[in-house]
C-alpha atoms as a PDB file:
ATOM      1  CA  UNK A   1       0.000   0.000   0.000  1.00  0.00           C
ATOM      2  CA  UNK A   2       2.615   2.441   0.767  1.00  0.00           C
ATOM      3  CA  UNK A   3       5.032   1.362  -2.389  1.00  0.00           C
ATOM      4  CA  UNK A   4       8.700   1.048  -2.743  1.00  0.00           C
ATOM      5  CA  UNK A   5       9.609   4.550  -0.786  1.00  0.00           C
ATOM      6  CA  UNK A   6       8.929   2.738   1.746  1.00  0.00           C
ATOM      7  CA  UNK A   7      10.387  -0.003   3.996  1.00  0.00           C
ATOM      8  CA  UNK A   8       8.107  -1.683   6.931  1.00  0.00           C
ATOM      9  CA  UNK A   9       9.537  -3.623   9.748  1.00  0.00           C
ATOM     10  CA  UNK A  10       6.850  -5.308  11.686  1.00  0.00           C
ATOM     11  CA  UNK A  11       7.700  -6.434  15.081  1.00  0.00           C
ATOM     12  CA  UNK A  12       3.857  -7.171  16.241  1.00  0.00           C
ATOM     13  CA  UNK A  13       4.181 -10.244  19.069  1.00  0.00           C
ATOM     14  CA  UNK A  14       0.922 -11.490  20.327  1.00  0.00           C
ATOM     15  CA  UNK A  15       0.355 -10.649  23.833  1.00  0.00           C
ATOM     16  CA  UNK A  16       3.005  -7.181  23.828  1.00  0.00           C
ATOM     17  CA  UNK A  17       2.060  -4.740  26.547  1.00  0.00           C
ATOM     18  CA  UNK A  18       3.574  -1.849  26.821  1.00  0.00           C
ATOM     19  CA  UNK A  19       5.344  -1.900  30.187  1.00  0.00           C
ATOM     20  CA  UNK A  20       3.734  -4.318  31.830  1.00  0.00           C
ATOM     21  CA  UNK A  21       5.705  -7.239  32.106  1.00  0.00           C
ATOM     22  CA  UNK A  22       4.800 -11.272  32.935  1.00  0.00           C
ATOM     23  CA  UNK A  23       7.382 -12.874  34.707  1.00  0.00           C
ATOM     24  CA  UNK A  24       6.282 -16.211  32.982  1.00  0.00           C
ATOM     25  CA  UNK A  25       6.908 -14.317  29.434  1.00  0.00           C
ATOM     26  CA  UNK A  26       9.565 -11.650  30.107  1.00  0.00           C
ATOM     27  CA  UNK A  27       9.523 -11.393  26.192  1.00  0.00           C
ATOM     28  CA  UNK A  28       6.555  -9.446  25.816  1.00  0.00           C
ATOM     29  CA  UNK A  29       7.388  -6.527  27.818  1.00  0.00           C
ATOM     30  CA  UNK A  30       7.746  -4.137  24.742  1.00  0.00           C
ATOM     31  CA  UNK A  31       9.688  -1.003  26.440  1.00  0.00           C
ATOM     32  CA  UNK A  32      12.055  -3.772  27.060  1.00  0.00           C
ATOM     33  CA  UNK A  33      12.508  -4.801  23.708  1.00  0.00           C
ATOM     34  CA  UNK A  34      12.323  -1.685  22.065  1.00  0.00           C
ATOM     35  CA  UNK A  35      15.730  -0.368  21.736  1.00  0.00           C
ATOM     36  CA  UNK A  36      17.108  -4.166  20.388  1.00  0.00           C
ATOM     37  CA  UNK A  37      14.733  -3.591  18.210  1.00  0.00           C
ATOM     38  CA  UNK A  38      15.102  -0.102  16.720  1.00  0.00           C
ATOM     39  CA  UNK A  39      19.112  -0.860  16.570  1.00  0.00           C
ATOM     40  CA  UNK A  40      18.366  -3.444  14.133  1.00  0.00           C
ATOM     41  CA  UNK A  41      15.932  -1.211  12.338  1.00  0.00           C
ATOM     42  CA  UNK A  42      18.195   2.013  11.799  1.00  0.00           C
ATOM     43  CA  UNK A  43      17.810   4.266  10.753  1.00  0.00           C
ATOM     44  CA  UNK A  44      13.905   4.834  10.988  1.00  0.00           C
ATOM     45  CA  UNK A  45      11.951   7.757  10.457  1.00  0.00           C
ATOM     46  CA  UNK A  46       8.998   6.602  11.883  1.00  0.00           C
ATOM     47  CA  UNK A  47       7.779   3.995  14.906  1.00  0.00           C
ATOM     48  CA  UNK A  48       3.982   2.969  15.272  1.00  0.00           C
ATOM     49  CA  UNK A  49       3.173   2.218  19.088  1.00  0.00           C
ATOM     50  CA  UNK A  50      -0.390   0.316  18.908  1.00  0.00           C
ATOM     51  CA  UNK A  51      -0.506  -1.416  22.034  1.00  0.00           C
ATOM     52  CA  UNK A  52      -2.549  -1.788  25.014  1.00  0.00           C
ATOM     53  CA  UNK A  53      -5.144  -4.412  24.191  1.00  0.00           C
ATOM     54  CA  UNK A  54      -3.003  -7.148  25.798  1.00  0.00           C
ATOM     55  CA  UNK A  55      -2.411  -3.777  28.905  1.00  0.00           C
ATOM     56  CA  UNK A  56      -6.046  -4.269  30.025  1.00  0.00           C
ATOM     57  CA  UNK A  57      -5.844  -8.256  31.159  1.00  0.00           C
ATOM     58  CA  UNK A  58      -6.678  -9.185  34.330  1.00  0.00           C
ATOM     59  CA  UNK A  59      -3.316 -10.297  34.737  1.00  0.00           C
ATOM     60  CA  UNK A  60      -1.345  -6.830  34.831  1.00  0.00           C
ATOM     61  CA  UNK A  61      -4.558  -5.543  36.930  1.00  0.00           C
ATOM     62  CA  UNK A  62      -3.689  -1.933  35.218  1.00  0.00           C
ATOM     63  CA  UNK A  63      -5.881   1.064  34.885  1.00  0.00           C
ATOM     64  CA  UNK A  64      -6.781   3.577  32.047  1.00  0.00           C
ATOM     65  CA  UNK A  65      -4.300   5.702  33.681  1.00  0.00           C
ATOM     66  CA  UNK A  66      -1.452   2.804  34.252  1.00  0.00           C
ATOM     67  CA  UNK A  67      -1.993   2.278  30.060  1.00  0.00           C
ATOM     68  CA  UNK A  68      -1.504   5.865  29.454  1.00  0.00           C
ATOM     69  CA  UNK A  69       1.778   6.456  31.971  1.00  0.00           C
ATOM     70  CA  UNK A  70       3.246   3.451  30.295  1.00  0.00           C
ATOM     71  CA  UNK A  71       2.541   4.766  26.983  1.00  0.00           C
ATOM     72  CA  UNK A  72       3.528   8.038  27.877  1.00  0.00           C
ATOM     73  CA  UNK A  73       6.936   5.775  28.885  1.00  0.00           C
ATOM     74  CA  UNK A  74       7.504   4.630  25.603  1.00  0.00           C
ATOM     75  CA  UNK A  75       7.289   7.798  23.619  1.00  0.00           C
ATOM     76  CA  UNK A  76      10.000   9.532  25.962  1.00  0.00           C
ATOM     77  CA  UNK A  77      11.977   6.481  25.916  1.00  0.00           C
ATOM     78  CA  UNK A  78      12.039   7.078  21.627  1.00  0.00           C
ATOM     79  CA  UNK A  79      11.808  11.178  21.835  1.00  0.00           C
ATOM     80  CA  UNK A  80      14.368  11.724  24.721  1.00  0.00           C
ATOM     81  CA  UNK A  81      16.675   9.181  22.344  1.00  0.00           C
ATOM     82  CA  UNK A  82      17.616   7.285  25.259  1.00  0.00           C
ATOM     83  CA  UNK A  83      18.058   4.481  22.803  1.00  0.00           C
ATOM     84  CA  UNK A  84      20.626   6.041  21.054  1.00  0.00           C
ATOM     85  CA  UNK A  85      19.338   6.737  17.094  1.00  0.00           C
ATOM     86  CA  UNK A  86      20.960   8.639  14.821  1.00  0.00           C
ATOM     87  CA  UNK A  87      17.978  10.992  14.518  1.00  0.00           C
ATOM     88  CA  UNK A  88      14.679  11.074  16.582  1.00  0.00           C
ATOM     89  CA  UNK A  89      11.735   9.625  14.554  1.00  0.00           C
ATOM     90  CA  UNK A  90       7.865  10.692  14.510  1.00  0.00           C
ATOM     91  CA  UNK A  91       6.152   8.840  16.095  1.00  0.00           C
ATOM     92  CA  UNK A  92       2.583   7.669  15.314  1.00  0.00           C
ATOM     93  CA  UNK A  93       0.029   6.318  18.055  1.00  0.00           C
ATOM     94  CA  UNK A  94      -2.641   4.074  17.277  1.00  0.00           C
ATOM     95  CA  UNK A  95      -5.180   3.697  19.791  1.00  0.00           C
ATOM     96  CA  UNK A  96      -6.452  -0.332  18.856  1.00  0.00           C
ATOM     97  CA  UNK A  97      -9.837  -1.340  18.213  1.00  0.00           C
ATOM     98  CA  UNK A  98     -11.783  -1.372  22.096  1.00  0.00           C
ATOM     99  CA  UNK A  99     -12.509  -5.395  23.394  1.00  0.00           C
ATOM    100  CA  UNK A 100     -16.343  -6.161  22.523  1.00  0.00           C
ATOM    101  CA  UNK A 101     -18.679  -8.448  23.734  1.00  0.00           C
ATOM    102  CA  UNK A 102     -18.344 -11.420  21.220  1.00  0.00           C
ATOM    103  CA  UNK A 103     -21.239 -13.116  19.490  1.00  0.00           C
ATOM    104  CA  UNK A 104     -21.649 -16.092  21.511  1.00  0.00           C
ATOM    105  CA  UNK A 105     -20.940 -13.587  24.732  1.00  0.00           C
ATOM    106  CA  UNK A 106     -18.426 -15.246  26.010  1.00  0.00           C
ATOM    107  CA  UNK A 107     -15.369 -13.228  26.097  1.00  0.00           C
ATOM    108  CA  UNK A 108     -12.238 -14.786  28.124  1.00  0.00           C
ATOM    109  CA  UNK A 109     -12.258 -13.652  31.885  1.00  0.00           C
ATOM    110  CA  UNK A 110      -8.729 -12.399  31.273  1.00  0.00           C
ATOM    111  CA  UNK A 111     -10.276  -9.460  28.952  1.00  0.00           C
ATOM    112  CA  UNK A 112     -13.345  -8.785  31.131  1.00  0.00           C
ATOM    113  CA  UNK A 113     -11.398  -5.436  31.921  1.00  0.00           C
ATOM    114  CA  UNK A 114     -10.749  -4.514  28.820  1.00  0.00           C
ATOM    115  CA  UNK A 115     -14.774  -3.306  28.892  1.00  0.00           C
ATOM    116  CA  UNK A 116     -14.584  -0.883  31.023  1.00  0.00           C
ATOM    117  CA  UNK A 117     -11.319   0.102  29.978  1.00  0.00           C
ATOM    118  CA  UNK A 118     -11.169   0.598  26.372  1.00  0.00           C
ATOM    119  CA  UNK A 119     -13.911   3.543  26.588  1.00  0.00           C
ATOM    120  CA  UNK A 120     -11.001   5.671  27.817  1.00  0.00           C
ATOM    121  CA  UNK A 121      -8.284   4.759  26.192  1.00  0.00           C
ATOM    122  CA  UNK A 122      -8.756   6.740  23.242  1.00  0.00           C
ATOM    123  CA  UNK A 123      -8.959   9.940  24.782  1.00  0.00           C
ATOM    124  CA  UNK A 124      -5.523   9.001  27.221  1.00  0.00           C
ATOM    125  CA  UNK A 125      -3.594   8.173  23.897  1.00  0.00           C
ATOM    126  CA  UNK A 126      -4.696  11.290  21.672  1.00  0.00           C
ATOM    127  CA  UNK A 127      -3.619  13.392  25.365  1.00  0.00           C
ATOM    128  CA  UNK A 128      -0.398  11.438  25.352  1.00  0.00           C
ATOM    129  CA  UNK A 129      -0.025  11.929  21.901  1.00  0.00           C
ATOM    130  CA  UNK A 130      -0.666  15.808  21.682  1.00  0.00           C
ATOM    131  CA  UNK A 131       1.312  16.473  24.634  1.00  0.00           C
ATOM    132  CA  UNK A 132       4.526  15.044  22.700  1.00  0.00           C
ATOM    133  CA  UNK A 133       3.892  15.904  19.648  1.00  0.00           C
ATOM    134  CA  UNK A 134       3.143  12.656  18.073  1.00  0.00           C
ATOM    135  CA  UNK A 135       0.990  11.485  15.048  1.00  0.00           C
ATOM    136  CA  UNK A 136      -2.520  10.140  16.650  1.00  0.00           C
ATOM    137  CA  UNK A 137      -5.100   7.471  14.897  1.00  0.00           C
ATOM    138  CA  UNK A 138      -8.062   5.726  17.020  1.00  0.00           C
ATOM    139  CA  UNK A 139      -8.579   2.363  15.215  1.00  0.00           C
ATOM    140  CA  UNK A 140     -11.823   2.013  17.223  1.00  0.00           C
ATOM    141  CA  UNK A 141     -13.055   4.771  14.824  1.00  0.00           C
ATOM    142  CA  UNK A 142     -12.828   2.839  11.797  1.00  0.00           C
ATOM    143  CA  UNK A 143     -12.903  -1.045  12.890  1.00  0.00           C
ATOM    144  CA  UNK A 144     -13.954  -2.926  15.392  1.00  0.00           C
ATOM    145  CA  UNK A 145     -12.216  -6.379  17.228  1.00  0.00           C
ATOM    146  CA  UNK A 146     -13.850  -9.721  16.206  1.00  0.00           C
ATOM    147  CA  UNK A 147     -17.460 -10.942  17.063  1.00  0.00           C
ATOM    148  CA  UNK A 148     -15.420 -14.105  17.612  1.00  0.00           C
ATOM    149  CA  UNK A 149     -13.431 -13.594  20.591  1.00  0.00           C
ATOM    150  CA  UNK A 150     -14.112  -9.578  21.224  1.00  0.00           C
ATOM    151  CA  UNK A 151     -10.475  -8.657  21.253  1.00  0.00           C
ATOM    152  CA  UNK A 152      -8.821  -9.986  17.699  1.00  0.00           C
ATOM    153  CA  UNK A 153      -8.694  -8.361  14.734  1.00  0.00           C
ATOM    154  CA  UNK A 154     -10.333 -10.126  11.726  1.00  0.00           C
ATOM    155  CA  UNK A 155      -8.948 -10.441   7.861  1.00  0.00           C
ATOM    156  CA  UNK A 156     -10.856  -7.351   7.303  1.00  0.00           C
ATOM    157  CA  UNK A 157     -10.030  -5.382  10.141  1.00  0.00           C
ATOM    158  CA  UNK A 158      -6.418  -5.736   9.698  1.00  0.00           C
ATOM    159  CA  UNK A 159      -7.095  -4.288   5.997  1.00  0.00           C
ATOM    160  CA  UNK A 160      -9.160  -1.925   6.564  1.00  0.00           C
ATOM    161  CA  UNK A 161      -6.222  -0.731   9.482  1.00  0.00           C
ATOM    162  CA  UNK A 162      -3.398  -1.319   7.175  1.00  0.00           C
ATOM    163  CA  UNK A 163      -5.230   1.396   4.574  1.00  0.00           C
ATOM    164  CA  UNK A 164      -6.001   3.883   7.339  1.00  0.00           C
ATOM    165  CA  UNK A 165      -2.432   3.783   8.386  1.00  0.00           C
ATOM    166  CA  UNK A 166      -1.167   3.896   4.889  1.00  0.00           C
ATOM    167  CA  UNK A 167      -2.605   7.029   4.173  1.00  0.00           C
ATOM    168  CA  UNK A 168      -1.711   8.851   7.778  1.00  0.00           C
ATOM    169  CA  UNK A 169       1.936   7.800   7.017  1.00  0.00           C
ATOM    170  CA  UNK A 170       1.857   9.423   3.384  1.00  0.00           C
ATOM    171  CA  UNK A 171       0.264  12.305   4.845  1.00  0.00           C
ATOM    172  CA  UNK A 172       3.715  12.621   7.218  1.00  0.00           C
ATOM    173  CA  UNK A 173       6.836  14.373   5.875  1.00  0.00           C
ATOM    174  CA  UNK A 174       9.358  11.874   6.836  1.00  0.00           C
ATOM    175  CA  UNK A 175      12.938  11.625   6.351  1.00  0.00           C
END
């Protein structure tokens, strides 16, 4: 979608938070692995942070306002270059699609949260965002998790997302 100016490096892991870490799966910690990361991504002009859905299980027991500090985290991590890049990249925030209720109503207790949650996430991530100066898209404006399991993306989801981010990162002047 975004043609051959550009290269993408996905790093998506199921289950990433952004701070919150599981000392059974150390691994998905993603402030943790960010800098390993962007050191074998350099140099890069621009990081997308669209986490939290994995933030609101009952197993990291964290708040709207827990989600946003460690967001907030992970853009001053990248802005105050404490990671070392050769330039400071824009960085764009992506609110993700809010858990729903699935079809069969039977969403896994370890989302539950993610209910009551998700209806202020959006407006923590767009303040996080403005306050640093960073790009800003809420998914939950244009798709919606699976009727499945409430908290997935489906086929169409993830391409409808993938055009919405497209065009925000044409819109960007990037170097």
């Amino acid at each position: 979608m975004l043609g051959d100016e550009y290269e993408v490096i996905v790093n998506g892991v199921c289950g990433r938070t952004l701070v919150a870490s599981n000392p059974e799966k150390p691994w998905l910690c993603g402030i943790t692995h960010l800098q390993a990361i962007l050191e074998s991504a350099k140099p890069v002009s621009l990081i997308i942070i669209m986490l939290g859905t994995n933030d609101v299980k009952s197993t990291y027991s964290l708040s709207a306002e827990d989600i946003q500090k460690h967001l907030e985290q992970t853009v001053l991590l990248i802005q105050e270059n404490q990671i070392n890049l050769e330039a400071i990249p824009k960085v764009l925030v992506v609110c993700p699609a809010p858990v729903i209720t699935p079809a069969i109503n039977d969403l896994d207790e370890q989302m539950v949260r993610g209910l009551d949650i998700f209806p202020q996430l959006p407006k923590a991530y767009k303040e996080t965002a403005d306050r640093y100066g960073c790009e800003f898209l809420n998914a939950g404006d244009s798709i919606q998790s699976s009727s499945i399991d409430g908290y997935h993306l489906n086929a169409e989801a993830h391409e409808k997302l993938a055009e919405i981010i497209s065009t925000a990162i044409k819109k960007l002047p990037l170097t």
